[in-house]
PDB file of N, CA and C in Angstrom:
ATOM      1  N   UNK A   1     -15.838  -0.888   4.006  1.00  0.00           N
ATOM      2  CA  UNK A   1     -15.409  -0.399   2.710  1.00  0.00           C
ATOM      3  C   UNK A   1     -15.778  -1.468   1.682  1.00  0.00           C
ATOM      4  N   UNK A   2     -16.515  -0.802   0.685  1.00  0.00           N
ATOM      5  CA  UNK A   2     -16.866  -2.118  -0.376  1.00  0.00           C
ATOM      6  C   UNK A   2     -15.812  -2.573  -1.391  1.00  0.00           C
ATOM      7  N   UNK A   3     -15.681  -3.163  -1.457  1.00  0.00           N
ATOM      8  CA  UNK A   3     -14.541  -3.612  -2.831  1.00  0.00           C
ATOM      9  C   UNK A   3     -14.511  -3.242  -3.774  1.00  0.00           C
ATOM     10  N   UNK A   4     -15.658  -2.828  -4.477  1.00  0.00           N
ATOM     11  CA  UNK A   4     -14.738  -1.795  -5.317  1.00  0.00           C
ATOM     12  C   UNK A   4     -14.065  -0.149  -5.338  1.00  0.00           C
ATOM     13  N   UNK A   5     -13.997   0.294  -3.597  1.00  0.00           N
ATOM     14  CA  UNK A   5     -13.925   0.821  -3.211  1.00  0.00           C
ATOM     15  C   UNK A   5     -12.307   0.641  -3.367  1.00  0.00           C
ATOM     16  N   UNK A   6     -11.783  -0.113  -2.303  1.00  0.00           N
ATOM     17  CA  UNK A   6     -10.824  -0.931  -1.955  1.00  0.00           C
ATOM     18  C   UNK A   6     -10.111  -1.668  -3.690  1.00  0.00           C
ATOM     19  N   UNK A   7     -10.666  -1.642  -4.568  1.00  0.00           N
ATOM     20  CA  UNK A   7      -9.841  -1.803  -5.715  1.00  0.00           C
ATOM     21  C   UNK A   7      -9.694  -0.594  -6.329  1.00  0.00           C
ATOM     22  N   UNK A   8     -10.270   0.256  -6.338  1.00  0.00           N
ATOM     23  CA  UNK A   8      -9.773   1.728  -6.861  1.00  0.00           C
ATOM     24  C   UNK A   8      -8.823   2.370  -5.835  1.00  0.00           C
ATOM     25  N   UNK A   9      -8.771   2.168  -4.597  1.00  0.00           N
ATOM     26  CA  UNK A   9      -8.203   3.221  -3.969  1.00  0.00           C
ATOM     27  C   UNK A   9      -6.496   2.196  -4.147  1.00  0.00           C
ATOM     28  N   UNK A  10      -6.541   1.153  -4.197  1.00  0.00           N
ATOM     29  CA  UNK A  10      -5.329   0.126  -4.408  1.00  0.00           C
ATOM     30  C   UNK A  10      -4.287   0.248  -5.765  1.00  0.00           C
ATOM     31  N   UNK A  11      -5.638   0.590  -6.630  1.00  0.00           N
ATOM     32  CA  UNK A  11      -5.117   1.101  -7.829  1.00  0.00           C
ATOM     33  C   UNK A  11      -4.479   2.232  -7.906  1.00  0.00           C
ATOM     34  N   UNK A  12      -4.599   2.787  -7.410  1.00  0.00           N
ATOM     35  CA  UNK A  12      -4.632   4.934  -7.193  1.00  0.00           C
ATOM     36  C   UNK A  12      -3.193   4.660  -6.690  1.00  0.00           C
ATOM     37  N   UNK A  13      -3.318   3.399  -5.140  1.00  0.00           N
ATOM     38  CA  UNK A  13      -1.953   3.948  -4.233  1.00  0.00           C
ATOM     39  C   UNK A  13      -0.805   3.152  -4.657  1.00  0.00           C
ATOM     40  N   UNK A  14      -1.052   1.813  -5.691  1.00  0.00           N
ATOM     41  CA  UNK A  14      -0.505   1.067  -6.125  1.00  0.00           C
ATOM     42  C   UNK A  14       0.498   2.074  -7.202  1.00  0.00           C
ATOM     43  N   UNK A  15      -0.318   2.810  -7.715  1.00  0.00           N
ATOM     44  CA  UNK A  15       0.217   3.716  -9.183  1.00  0.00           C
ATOM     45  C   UNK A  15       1.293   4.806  -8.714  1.00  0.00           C
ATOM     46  N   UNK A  16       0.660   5.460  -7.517  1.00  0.00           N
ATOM     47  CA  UNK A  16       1.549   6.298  -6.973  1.00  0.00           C
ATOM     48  C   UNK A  16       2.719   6.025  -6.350  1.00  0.00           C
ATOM     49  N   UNK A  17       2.866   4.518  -5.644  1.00  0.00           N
ATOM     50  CA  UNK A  17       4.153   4.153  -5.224  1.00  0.00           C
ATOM     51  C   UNK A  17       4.812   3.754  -6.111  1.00  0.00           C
ATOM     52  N   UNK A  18       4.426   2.992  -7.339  1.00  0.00           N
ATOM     53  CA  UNK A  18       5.350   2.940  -8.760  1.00  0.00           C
ATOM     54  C   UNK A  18       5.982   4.408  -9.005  1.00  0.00           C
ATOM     55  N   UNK A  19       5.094   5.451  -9.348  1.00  0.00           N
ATOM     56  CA  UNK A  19       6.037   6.875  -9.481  1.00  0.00           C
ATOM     57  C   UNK A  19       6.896   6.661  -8.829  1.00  0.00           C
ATOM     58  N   UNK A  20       6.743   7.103  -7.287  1.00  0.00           N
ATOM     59  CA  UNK A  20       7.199   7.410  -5.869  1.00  0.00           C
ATOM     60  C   UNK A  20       8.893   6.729  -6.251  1.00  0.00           C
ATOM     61  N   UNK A  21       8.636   5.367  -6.381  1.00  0.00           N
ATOM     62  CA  UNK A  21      10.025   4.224  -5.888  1.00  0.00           C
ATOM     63  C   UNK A  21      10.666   4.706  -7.447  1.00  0.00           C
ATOM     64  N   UNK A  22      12.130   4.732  -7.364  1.00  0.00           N
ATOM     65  CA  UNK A  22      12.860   4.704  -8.660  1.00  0.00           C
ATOM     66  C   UNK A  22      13.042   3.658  -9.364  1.00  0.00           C
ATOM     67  N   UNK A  23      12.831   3.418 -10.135  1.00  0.00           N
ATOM     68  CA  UNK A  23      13.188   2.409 -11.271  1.00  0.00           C
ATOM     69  C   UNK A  23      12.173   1.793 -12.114  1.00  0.00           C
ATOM     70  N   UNK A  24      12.762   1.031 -12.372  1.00  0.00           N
ATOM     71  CA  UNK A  24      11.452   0.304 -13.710  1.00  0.00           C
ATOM     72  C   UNK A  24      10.825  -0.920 -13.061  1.00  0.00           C
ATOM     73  N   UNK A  25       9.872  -1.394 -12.968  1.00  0.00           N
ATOM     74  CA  UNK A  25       8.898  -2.225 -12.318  1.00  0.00           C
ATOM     75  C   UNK A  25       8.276  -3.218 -13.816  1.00  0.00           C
ATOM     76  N   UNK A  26       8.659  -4.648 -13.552  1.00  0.00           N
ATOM     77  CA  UNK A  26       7.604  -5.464 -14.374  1.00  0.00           C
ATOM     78  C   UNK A  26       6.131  -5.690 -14.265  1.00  0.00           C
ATOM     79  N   UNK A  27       5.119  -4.943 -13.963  1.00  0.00           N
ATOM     80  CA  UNK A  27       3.879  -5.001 -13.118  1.00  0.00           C
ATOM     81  C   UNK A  27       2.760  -4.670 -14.156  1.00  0.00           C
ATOM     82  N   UNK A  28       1.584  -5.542 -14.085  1.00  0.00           N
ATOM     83  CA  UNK A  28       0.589  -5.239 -14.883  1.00  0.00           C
ATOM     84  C   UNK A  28      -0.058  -4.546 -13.878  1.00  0.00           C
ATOM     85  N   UNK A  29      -1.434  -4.023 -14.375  1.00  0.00           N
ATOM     86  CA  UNK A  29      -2.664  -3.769 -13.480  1.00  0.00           C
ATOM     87  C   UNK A  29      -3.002  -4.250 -12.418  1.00  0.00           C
ATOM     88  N   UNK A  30      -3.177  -5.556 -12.554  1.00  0.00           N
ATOM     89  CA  UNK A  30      -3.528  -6.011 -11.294  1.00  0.00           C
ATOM     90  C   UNK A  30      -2.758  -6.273 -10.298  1.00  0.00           C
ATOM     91  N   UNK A  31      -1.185  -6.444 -10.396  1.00  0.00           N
ATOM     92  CA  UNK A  31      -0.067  -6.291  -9.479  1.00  0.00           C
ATOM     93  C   UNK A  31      -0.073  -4.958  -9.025  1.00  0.00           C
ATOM     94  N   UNK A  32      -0.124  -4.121  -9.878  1.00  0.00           N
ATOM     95  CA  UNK A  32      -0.018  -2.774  -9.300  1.00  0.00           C
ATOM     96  C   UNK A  32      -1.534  -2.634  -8.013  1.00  0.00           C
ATOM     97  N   UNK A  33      -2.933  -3.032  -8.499  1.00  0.00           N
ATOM     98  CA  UNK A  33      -4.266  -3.380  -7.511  1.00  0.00           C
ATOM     99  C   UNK A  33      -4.003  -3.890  -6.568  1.00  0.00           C
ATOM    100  N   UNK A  34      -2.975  -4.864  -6.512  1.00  0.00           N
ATOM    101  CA  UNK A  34      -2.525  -5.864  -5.173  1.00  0.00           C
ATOM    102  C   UNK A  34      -1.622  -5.339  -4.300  1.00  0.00           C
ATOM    103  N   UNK A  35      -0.906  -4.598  -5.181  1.00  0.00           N
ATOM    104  CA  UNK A  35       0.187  -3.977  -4.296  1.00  0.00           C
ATOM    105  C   UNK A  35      -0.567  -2.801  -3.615  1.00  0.00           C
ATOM    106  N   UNK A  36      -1.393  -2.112  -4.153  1.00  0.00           N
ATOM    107  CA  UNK A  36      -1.674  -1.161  -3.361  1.00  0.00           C
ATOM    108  C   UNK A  36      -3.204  -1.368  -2.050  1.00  0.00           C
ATOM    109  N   UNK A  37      -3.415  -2.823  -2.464  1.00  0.00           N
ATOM    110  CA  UNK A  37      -4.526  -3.129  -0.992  1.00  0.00           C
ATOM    111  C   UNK A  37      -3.549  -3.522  -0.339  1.00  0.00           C
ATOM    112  N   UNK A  38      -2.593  -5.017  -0.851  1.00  0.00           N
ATOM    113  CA  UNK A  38      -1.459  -5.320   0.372  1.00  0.00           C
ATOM    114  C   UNK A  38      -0.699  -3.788   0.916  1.00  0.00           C
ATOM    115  N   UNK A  39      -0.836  -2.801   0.559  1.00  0.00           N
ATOM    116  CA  UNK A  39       0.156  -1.402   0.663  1.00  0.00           C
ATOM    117  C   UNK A  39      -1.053  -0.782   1.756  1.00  0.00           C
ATOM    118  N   UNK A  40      -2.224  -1.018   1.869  1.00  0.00           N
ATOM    119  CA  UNK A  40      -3.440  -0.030   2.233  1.00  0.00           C
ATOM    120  C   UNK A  40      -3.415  -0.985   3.953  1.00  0.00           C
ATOM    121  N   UNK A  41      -3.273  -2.774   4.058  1.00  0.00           N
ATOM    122  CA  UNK A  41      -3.030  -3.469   5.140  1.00  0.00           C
ATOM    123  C   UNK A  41      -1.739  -3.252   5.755  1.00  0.00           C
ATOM    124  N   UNK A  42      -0.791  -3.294   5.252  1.00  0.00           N
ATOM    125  CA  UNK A  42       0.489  -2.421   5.884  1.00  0.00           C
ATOM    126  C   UNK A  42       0.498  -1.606   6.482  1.00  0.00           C
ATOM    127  N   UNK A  43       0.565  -0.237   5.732  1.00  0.00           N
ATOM    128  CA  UNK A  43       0.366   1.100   6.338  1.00  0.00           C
ATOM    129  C   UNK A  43      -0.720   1.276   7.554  1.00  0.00           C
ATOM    130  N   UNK A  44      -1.932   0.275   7.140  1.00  0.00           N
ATOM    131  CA  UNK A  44      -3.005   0.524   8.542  1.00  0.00           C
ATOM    132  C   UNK A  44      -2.121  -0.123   9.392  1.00  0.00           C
ATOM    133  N   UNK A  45      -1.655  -1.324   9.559  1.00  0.00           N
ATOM    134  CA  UNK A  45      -0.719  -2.065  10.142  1.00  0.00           C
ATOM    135  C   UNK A  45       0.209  -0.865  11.142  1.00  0.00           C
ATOM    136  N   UNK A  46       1.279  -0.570  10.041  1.00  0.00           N
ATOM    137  CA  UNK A  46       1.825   0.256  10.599  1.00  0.00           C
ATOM    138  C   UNK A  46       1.549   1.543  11.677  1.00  0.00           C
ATOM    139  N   UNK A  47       0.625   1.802  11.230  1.00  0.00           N
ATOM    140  CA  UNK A  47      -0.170   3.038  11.584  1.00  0.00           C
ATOM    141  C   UNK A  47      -1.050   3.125  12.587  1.00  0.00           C
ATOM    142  N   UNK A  48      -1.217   1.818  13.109  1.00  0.00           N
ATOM    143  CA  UNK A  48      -2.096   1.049  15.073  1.00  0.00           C
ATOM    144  C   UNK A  48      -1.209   1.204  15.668  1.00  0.00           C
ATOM    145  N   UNK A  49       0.433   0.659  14.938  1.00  0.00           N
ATOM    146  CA  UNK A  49       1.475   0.531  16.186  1.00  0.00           C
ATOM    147  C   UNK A  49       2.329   1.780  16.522  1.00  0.00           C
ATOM    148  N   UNK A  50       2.385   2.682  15.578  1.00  0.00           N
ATOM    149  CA  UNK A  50       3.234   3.944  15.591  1.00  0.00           C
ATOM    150  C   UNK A  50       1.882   5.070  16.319  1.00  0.00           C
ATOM    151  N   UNK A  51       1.224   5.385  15.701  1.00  0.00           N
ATOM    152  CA  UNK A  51       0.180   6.585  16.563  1.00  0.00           C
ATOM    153  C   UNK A  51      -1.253   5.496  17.438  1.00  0.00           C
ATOM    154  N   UNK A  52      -1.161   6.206  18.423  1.00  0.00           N
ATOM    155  CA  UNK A  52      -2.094   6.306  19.761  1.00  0.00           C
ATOM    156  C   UNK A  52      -3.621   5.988  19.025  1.00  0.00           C
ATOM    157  N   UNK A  53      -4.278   5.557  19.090  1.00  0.00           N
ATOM    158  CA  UNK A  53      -4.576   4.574  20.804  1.00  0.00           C
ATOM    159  C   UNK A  53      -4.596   3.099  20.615  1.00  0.00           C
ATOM    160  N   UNK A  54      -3.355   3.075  19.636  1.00  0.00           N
ATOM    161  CA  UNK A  54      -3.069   1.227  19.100  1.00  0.00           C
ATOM    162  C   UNK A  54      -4.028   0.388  19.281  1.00  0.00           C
ATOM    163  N   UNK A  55      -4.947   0.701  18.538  1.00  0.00           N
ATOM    164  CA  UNK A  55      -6.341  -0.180  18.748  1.00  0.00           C
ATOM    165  C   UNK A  55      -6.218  -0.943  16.822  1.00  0.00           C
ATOM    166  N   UNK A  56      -6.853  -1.893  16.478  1.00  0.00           N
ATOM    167  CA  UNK A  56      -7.159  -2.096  14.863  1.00  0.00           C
ATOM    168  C   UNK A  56      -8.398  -2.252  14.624  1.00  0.00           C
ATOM    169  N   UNK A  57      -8.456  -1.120  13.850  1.00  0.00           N
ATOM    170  CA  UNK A  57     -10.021  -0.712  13.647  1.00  0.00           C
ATOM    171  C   UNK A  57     -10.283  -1.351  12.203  1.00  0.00           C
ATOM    172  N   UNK A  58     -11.296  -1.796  12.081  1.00  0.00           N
ATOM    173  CA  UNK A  58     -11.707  -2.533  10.611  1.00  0.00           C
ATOM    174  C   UNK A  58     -12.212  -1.073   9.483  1.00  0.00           C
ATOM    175  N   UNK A  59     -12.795   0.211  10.330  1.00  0.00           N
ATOM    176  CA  UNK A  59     -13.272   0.933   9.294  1.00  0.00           C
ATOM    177  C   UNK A  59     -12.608   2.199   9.800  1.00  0.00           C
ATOM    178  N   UNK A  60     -11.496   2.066   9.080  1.00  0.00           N
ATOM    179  CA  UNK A  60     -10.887   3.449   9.172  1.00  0.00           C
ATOM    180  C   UNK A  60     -11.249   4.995   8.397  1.00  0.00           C
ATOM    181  N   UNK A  61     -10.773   6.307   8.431  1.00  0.00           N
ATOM    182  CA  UNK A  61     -10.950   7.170   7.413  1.00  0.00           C
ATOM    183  C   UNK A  61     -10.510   6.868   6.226  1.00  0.00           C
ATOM    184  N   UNK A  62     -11.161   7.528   5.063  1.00  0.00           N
ATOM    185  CA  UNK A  62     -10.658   6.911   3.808  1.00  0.00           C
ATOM    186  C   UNK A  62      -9.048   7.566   3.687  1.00  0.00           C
ATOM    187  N   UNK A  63      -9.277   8.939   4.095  1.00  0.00           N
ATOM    188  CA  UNK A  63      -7.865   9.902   3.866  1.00  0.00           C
ATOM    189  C   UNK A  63      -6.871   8.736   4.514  1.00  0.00           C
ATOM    190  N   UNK A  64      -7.212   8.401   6.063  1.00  0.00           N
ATOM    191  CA  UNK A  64      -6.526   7.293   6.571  1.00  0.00           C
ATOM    192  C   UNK A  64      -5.995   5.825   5.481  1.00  0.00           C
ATOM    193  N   UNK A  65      -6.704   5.698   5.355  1.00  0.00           N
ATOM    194  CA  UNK A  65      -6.642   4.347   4.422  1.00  0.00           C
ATOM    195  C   UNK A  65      -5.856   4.550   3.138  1.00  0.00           C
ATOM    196  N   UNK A  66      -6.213   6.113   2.505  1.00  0.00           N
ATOM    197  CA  UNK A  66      -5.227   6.073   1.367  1.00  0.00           C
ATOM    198  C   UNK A  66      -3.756   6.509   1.155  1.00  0.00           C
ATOM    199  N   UNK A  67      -3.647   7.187   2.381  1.00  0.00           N
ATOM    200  CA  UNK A  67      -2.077   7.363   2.759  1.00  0.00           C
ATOM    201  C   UNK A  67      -1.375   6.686   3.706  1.00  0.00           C
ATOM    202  N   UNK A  68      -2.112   5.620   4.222  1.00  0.00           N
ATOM    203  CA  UNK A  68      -1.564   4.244   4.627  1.00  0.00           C
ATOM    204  C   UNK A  68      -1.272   3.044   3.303  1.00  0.00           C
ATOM    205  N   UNK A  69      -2.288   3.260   2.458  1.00  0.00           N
ATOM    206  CA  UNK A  69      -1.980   2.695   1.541  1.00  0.00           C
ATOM    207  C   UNK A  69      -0.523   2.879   0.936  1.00  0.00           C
ATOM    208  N   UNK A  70      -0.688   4.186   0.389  1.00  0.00           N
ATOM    209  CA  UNK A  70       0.437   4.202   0.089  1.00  0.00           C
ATOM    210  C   UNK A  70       1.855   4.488   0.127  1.00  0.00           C
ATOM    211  N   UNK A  71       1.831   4.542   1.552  1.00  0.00           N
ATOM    212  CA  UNK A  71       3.491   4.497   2.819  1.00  0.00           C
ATOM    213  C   UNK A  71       3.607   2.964   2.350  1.00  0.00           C
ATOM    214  N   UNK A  72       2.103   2.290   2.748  1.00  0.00           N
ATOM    215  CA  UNK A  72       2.600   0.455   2.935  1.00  0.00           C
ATOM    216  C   UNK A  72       3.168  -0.076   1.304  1.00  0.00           C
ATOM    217  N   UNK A  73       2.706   0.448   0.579  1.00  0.00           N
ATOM    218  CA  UNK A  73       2.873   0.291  -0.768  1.00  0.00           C
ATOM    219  C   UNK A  73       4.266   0.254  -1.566  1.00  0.00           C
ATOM    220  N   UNK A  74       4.411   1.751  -0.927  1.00  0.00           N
ATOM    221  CA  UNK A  74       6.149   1.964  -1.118  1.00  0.00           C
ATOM    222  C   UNK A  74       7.101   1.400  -0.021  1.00  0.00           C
ATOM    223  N   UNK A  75       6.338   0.561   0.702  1.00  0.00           N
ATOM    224  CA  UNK A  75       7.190  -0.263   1.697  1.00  0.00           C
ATOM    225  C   UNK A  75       7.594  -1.706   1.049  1.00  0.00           C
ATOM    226  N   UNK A  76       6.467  -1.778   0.642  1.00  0.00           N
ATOM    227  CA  UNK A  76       6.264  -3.318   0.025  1.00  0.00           C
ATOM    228  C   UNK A  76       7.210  -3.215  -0.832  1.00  0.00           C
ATOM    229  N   UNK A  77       7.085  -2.415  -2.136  1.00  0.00           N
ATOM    230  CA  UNK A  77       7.908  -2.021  -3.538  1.00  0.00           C
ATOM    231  C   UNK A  77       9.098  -1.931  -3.297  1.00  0.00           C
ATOM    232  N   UNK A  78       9.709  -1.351  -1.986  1.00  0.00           N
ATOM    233  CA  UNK A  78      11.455  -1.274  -2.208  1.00  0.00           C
ATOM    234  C   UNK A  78      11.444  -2.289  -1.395  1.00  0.00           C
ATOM    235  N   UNK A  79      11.306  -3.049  -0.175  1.00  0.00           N
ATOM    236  CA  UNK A  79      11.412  -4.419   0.171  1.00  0.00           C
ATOM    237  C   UNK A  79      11.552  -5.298  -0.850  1.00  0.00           C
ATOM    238  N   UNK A  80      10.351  -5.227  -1.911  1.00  0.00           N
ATOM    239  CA  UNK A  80      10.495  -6.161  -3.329  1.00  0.00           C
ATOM    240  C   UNK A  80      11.610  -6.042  -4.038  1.00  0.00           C
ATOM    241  N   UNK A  81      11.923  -4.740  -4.259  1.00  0.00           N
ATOM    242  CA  UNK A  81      13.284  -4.704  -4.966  1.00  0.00           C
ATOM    243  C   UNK A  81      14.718  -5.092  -4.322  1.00  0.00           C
ATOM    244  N   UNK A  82      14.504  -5.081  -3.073  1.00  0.00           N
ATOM    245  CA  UNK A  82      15.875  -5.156  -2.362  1.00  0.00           C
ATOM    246  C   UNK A  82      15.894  -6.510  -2.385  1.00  0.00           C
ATOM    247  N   UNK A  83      14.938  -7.349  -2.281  1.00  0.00           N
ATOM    248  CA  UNK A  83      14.813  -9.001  -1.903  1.00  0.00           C
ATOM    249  C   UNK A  83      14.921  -9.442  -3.852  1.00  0.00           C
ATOM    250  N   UNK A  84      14.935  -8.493  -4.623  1.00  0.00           N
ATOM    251  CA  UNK A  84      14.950  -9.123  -6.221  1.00  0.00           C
ATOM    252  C   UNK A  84      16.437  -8.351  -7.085  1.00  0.00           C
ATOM    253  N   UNK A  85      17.098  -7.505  -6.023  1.00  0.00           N
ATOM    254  CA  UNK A  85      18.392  -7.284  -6.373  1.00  0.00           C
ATOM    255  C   UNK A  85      18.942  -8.292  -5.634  1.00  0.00           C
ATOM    256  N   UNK A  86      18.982  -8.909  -4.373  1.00  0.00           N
ATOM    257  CA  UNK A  86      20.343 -10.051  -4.166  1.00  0.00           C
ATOM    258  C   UNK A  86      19.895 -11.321  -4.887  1.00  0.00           C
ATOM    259  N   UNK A  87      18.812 -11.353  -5.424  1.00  0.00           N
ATOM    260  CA  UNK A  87      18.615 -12.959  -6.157  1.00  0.00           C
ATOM    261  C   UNK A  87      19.427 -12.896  -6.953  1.00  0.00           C
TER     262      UNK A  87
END
């Protein structure tokens, strides 16, 4: 996947887990870009160890990649909030 592949689709899943999660978020552009590649490594993450044949493949489907993205995304985002409500 080329990078700017991988920065649009980050952007896309980054944007959609902001909808997704309730509340108000301090996040520019590029937090929202980060959150949704760190959201796109998660979800693949997630997604070797929960469905068969737990292998980690470097070139997954994109459909794969963008709704891993953004499960991992909205994983990341309420983890963030829960770890920035007890501070």
């Amino acid at each position: 996947m080329s990078i700017i592949v991988m920065i649009i689709i980050g952007l896309i899943a980054g944007a959609i887990a902001r909808l997704l999660v309730p509340g108000k978020e301090d996040m520019g552009w590029i937090a929202t870009i980060l959150l949704g590649i760190a959201g796109g490594y998660v979800g693949g993450t997630l997604g070797s160890l929960v469905f068969a044949p737990h292998k980690f493949d470097f070139r997954p489907p994109v459909e794969h990649t963008f709704v891993g993205a953004i499960i991992g995304a909205i994983v990341i985002l309420v983890i963030y909030k829960f770890v920035r409500s007890r501070v």
